[in-house]
Protein backbone atom coordinates (compact mmCIF):
# COMPACT_ATOMS: atom_id res chain seq x y z
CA UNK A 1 151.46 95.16 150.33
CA UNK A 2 151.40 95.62 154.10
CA UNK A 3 149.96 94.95 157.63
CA UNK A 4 146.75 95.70 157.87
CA UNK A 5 146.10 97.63 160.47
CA UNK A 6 142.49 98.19 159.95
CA UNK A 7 139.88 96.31 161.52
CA UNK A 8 137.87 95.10 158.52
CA UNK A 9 135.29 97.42 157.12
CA UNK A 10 131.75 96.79 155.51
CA UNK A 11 131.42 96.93 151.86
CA UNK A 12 129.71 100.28 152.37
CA UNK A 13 132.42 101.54 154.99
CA UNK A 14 135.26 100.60 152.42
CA UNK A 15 134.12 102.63 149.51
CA UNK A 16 133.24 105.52 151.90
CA UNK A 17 136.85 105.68 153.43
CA UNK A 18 137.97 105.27 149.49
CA UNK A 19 135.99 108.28 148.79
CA UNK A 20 137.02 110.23 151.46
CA UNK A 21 140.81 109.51 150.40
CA UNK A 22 141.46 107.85 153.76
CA UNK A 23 142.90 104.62 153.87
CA UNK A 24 140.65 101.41 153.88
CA UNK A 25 141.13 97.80 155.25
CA UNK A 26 141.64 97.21 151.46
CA UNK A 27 140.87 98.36 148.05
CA UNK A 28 137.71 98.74 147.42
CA UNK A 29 136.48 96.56 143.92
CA UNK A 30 133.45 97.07 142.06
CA UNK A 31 132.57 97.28 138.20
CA UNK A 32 129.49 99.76 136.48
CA UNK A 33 128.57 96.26 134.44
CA UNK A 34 129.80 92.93 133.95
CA UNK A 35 128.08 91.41 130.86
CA UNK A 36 125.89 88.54 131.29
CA UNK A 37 128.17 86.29 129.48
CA UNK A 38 130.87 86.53 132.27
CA UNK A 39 128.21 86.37 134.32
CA UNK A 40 126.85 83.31 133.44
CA UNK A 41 130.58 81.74 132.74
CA UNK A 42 131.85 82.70 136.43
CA UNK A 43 128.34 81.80 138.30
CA UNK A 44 125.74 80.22 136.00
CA UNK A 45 122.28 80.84 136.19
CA UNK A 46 122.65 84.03 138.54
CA UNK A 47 121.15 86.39 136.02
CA UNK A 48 120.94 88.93 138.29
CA UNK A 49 123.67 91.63 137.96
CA UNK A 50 123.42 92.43 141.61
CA UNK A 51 123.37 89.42 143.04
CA UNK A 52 126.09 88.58 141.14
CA UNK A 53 128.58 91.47 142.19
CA UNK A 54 127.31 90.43 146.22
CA UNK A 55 128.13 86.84 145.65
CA UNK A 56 131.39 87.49 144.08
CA UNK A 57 132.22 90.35 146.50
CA UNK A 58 131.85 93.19 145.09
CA UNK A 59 132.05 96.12 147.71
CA UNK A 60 129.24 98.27 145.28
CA UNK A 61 125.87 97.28 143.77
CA UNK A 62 124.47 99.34 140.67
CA UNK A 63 121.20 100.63 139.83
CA UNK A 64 119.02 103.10 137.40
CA UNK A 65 115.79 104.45 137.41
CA UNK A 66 113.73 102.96 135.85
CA UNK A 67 112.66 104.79 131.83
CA UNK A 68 110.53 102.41 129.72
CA UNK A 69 111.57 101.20 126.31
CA UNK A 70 108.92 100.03 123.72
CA UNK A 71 110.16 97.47 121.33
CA UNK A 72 110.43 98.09 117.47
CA UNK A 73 110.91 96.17 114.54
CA UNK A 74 114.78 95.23 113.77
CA UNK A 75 116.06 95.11 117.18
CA UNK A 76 115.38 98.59 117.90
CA UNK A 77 113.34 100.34 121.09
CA UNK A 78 111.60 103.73 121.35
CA UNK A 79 112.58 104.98 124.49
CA UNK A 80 110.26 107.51 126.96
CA UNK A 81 112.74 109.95 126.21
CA UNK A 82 111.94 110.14 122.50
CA UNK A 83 115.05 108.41 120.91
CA UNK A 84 115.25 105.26 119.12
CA UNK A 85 117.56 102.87 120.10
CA UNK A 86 119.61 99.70 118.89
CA UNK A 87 120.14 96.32 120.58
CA UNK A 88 123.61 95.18 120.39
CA UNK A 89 125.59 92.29 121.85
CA UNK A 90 126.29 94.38 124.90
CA UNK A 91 123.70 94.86 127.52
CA UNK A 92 123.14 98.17 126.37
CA UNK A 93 121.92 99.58 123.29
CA UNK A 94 122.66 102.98 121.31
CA UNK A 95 120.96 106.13 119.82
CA UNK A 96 120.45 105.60 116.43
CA UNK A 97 117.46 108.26 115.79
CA UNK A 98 116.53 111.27 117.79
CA UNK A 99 113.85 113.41 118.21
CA UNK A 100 115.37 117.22 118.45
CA UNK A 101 117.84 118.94 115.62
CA UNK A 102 116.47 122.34 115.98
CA UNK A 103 115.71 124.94 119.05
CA UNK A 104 112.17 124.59 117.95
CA UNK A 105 111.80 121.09 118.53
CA UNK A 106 113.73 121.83 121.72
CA UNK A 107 110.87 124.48 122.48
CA UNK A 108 108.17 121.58 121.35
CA UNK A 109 109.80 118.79 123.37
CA UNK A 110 108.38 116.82 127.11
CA UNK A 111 110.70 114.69 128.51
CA UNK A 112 109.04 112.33 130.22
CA UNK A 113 108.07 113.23 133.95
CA UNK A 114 111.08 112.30 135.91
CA UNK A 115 109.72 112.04 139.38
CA UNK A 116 107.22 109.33 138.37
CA UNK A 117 107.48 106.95 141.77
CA UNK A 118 107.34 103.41 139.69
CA UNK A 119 111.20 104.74 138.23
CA UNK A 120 112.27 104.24 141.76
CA UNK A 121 111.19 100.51 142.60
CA UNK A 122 114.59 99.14 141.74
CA UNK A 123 116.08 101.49 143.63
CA UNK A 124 114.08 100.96 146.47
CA UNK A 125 114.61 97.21 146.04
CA UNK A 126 118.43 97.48 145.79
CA UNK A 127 118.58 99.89 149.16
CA UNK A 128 116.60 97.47 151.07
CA UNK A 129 118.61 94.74 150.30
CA UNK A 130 121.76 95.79 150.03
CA UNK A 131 121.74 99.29 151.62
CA UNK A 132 123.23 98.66 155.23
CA UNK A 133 125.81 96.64 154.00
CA UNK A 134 126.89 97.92 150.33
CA UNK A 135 126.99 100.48 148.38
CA UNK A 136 124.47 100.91 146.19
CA UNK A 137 125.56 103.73 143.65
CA UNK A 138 122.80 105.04 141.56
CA UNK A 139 123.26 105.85 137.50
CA UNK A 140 122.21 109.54 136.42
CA UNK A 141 123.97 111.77 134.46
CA UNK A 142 125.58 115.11 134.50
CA UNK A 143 125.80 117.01 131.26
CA UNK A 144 126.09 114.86 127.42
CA UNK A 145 124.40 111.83 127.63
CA UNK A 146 120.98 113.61 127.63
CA UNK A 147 121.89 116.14 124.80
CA UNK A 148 122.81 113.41 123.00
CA UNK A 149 120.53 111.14 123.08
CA UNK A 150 117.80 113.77 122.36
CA UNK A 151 120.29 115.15 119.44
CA UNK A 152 122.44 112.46 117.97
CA UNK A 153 126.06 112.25 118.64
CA UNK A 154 127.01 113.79 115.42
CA UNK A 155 124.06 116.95 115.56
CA UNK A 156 125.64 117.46 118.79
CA UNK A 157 129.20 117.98 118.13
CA UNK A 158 128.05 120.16 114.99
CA UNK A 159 125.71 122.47 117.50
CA UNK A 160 128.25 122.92 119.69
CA UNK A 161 130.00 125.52 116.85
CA UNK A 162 126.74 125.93 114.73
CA UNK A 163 124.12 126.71 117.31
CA UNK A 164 125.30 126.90 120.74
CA UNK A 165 121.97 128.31 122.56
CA UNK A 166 120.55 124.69 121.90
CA UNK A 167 123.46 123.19 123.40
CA UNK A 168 123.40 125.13 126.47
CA UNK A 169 119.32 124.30 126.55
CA UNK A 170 120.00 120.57 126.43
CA UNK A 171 122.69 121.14 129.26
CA UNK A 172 120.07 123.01 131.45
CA UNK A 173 117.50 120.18 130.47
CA UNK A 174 119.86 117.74 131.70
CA UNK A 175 120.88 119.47 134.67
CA UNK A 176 117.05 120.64 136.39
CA UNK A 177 116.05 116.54 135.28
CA UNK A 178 118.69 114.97 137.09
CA UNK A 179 118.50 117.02 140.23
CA UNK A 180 114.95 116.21 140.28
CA UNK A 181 115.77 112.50 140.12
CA UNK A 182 118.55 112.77 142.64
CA UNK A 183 116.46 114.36 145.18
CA UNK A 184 113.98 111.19 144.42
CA UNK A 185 116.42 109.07 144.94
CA UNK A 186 118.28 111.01 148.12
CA UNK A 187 114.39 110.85 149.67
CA UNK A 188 114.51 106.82 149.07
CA UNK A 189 117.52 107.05 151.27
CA UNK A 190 120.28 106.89 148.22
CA UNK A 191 123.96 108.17 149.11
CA UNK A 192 125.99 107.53 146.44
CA UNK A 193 125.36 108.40 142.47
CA UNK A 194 127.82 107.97 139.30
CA UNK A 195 127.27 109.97 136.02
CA UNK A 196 127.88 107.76 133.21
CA UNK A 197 128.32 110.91 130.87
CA UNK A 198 131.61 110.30 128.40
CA UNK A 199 132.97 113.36 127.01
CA UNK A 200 135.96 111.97 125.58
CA UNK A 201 137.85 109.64 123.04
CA UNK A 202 141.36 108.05 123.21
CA UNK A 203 142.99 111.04 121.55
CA UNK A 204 141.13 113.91 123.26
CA UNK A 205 137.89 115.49 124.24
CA UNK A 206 135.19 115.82 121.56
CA UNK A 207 134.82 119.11 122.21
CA UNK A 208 137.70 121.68 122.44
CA UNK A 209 138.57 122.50 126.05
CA UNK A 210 137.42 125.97 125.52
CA UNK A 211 133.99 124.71 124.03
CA UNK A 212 133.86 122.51 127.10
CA UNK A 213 134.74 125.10 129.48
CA UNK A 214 131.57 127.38 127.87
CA UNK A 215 129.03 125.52 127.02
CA UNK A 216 129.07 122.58 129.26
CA UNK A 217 131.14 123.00 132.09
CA UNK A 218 128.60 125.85 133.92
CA UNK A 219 125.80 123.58 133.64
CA UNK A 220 128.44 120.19 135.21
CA UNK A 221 129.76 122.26 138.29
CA UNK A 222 125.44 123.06 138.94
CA UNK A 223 124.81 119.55 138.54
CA UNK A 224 127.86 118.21 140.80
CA UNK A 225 126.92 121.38 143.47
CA UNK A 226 123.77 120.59 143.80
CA UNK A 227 124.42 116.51 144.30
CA UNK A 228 126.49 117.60 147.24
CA UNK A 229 124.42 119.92 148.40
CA UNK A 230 121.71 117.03 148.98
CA UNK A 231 124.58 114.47 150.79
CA UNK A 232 125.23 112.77 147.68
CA UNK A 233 129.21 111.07 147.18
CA UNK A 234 130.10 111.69 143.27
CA UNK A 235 131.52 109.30 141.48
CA UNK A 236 132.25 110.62 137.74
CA UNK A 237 132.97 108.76 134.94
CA UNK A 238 134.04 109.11 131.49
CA UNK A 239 136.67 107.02 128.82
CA UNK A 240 138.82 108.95 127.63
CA UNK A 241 142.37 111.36 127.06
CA UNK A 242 140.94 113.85 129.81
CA UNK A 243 144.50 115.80 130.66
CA UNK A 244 143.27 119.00 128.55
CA UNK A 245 140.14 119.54 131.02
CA UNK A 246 141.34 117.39 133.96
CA UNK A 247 141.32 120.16 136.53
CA UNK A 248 138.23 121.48 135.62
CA UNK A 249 136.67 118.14 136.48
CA UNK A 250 138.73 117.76 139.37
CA UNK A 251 137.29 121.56 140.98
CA UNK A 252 134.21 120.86 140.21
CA UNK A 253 133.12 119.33 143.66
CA UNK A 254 133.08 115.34 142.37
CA UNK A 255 134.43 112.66 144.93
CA UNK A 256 135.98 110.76 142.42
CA UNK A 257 137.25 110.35 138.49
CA UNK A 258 136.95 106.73 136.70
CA UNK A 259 138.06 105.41 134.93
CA UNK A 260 141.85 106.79 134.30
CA UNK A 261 141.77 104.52 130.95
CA UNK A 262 145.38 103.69 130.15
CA UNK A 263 144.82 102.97 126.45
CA UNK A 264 144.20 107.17 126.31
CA UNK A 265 147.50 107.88 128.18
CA UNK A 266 145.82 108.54 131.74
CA UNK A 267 148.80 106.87 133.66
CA UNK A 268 147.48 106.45 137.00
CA UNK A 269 150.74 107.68 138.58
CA UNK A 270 150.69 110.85 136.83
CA UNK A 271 146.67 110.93 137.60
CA UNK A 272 147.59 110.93 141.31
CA UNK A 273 150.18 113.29 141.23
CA UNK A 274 147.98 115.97 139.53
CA UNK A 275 145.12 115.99 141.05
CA UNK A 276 147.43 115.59 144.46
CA UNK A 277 144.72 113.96 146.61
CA UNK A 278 141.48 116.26 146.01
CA UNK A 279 139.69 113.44 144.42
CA UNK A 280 139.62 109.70 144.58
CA UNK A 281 140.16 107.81 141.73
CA UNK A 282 139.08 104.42 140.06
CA UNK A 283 140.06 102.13 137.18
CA UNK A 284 143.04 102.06 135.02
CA UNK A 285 142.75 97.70 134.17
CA UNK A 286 142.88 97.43 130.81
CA UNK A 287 139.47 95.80 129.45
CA UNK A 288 139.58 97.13 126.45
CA UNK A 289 142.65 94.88 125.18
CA UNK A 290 144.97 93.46 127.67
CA UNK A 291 141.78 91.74 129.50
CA UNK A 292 139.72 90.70 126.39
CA UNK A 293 142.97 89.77 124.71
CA UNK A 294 145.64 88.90 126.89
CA UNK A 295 146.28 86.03 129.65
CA UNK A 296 145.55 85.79 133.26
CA UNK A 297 149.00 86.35 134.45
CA UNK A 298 148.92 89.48 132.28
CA UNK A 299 146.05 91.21 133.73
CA UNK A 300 147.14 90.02 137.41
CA UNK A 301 150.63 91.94 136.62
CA UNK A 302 148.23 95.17 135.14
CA UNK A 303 146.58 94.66 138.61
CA UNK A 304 149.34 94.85 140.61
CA UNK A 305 150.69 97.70 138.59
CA UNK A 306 147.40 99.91 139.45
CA UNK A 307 147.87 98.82 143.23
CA UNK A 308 151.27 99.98 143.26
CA UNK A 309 150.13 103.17 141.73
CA UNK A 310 147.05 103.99 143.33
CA UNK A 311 147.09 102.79 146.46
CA UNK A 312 149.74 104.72 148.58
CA UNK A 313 147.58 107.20 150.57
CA UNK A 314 143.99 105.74 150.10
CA UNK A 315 141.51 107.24 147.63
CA UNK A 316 142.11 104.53 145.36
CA UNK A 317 139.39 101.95 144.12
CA UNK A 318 140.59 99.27 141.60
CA UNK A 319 138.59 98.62 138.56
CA UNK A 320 138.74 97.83 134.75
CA UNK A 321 139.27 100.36 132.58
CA UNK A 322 135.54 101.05 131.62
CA UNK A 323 133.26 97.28 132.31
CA UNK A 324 133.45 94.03 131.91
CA UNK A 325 131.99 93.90 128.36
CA UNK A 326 131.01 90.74 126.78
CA UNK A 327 134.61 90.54 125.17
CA UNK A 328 136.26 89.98 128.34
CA UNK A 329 138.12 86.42 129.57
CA UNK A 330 136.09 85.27 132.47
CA UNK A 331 139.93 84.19 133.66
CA UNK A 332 140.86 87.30 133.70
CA UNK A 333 138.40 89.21 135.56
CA UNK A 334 138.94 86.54 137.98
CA UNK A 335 142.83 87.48 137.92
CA UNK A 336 141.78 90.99 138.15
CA UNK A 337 139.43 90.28 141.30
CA UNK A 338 141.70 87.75 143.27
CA UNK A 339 144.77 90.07 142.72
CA UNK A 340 142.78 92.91 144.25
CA UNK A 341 141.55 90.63 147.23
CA UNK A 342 145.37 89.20 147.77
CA UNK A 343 147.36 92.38 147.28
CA UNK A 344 145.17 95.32 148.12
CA UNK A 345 145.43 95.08 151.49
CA UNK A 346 146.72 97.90 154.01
């Protein structure tokens, strides 16, 4: 788009200045999860999610602690944190049984201890071999993933009006675990962490604003305080028509919003002007159509588009709109990578 008149950054450097909403060499590029499938089409054999996103040049490496999963009959798992999960094609499974419906189970329930050292190894792992260079972003969570796993999507969303105490327990829950883990992980030398937590659909929040603003919100600005308060850069992410509680995430103290999903009417331009450079922001590729659907040419113009849009300024890191799921053209996540690397540069 322009000279570059930056001396070329680090991996780790370039995500940092992104963050910071100064201007990089370039745009920083890096996905929460390509699926093995792309993996294995783009580089076969490299199984290894990390070494995949070095080798293909990602500027970010991603990692979890580490909570065990015992295998059930019918492609299901019991995981430590008392929910029972489904495989799927994805690399990911889902909730489809949980353990607490009622503020007495809440009162009856251990979660499983979460500053147990063996959930760290892969984080240790990942910061030793990527740490100078990378970033390695760590995966907790802020303030609905928790409640709902240990509730069920659809107990949730009926607490939230028919017994709101046990909502605001699971929040609290969710908040005192994860600050124990990120102090863990902040001790292991971690500086960067990403809350997976999606509170929203294409057409809107799945709470009202005002239930959001109540119930969950109190317990998300503690979380995102108290990851800053330990030197942790905030990455939050969640799909999603956010515009009805977009300030509220933007004040709460996170570094940066992903992923500005255009198929729920977050135009990035519009993105940028409201939140008029408090926060970075990341995303906006469509993955969930245009790349799984569409040609290579179309997702390098979608690309460009996002470049055009997010770039001016800094604070901008280019993404897909959510991951590379297993639905995805290999083709076109290459489009989407080499038009980053060719026209993302300052």
């Amino acid at each position: 788009m322009s000279a570059n008149l930056t001396a070329e950054l680090t991996s780790k450097e370039r995500v940092l200045r992104a963050l910071g909403r100064q201007v990089p060499d370039r745009v920083p590029h890096f996905e929460w999860l390509v699926d093995r499938r792309v993996r294995d089409a783009l580089l076969p054999g490299c199984a290894d999610h990390n070494n995949f996103a070095v080798r293909m040049g990602h500027d970010a490496v991603l990692v979890d602690p580490i909570f065990r999963k015992s295998p059930l009959p019918e492609g299901r798992y019991l995981s430590e944190w008392g929910y029972i999960g489904q495989v799927t094609q994805e690399e990911h499974g889902i909730e489809v049984a949980s353990p607490i419906a009622t503020m007495a189970d809440f009162e009856r329930y251990l979660p499983p201890d979460p500053c147990e050292a063996p959930r760290y190894t892969a984080i240790e792992q990942a910061l030793a071999a990527y740490g100078e260079t990378h970033a390695v972003i760590v995966h907790l969570n802020d303030v609905f993933s928790l409640p709902r796993y240990l509730m069920g999507m659809e107990n949730l969303l009926m607490a939230i009006v028919a017994e709101p105490q046990l909502v605001t327990a699971l929040v609290d829950l969710s908040v005192d675990l994860n600050l124990k883990m990120a102090r863990e992980i902040v001790a292991r030398g971690a500086d960067f962490v990403y809350t997976g937590d999606d509170i929203a659909s294409n057409t809107g929040t799945f709470m009202s604003p005002r239930h959001f603003r109540t119930l969950f919100y109190p317990g998300f600005c503690r979380v995102m305080r108290g990851y800053k308060e330990l030197g942790l850069h905030v990455i939050k992410h969640t799909d999603g028509n956010l515009w009805s509680i977009l300030d509220m995430l933007v004040d709460s103290g996170i570094d940066c919003l992903d992923p500005i999903d255009p198929q729920a009417g977050m135009d990035l331009s519009a993105v940028k002007e409201r939140i008029a450079g408090r926060i970075a922001i990341k995303g906006n590729v469509d993955c969930a159509h245009l790349m799984t659907f569409g040609t290579p040419d179309e997702t390098a113009e979608a690309t460009r588009l996002a470049l055009r849009a997010g770039m001016p300024g800094g604070g901008y890191i280019c993404s897909s709109s959510n991951s590379i799921h297993s639905g995805v053209k290999p083709e076109n996540y290459l489009a989407l990578m080499h038009t980053v690397r060719a026209e993302g540069v300052y």
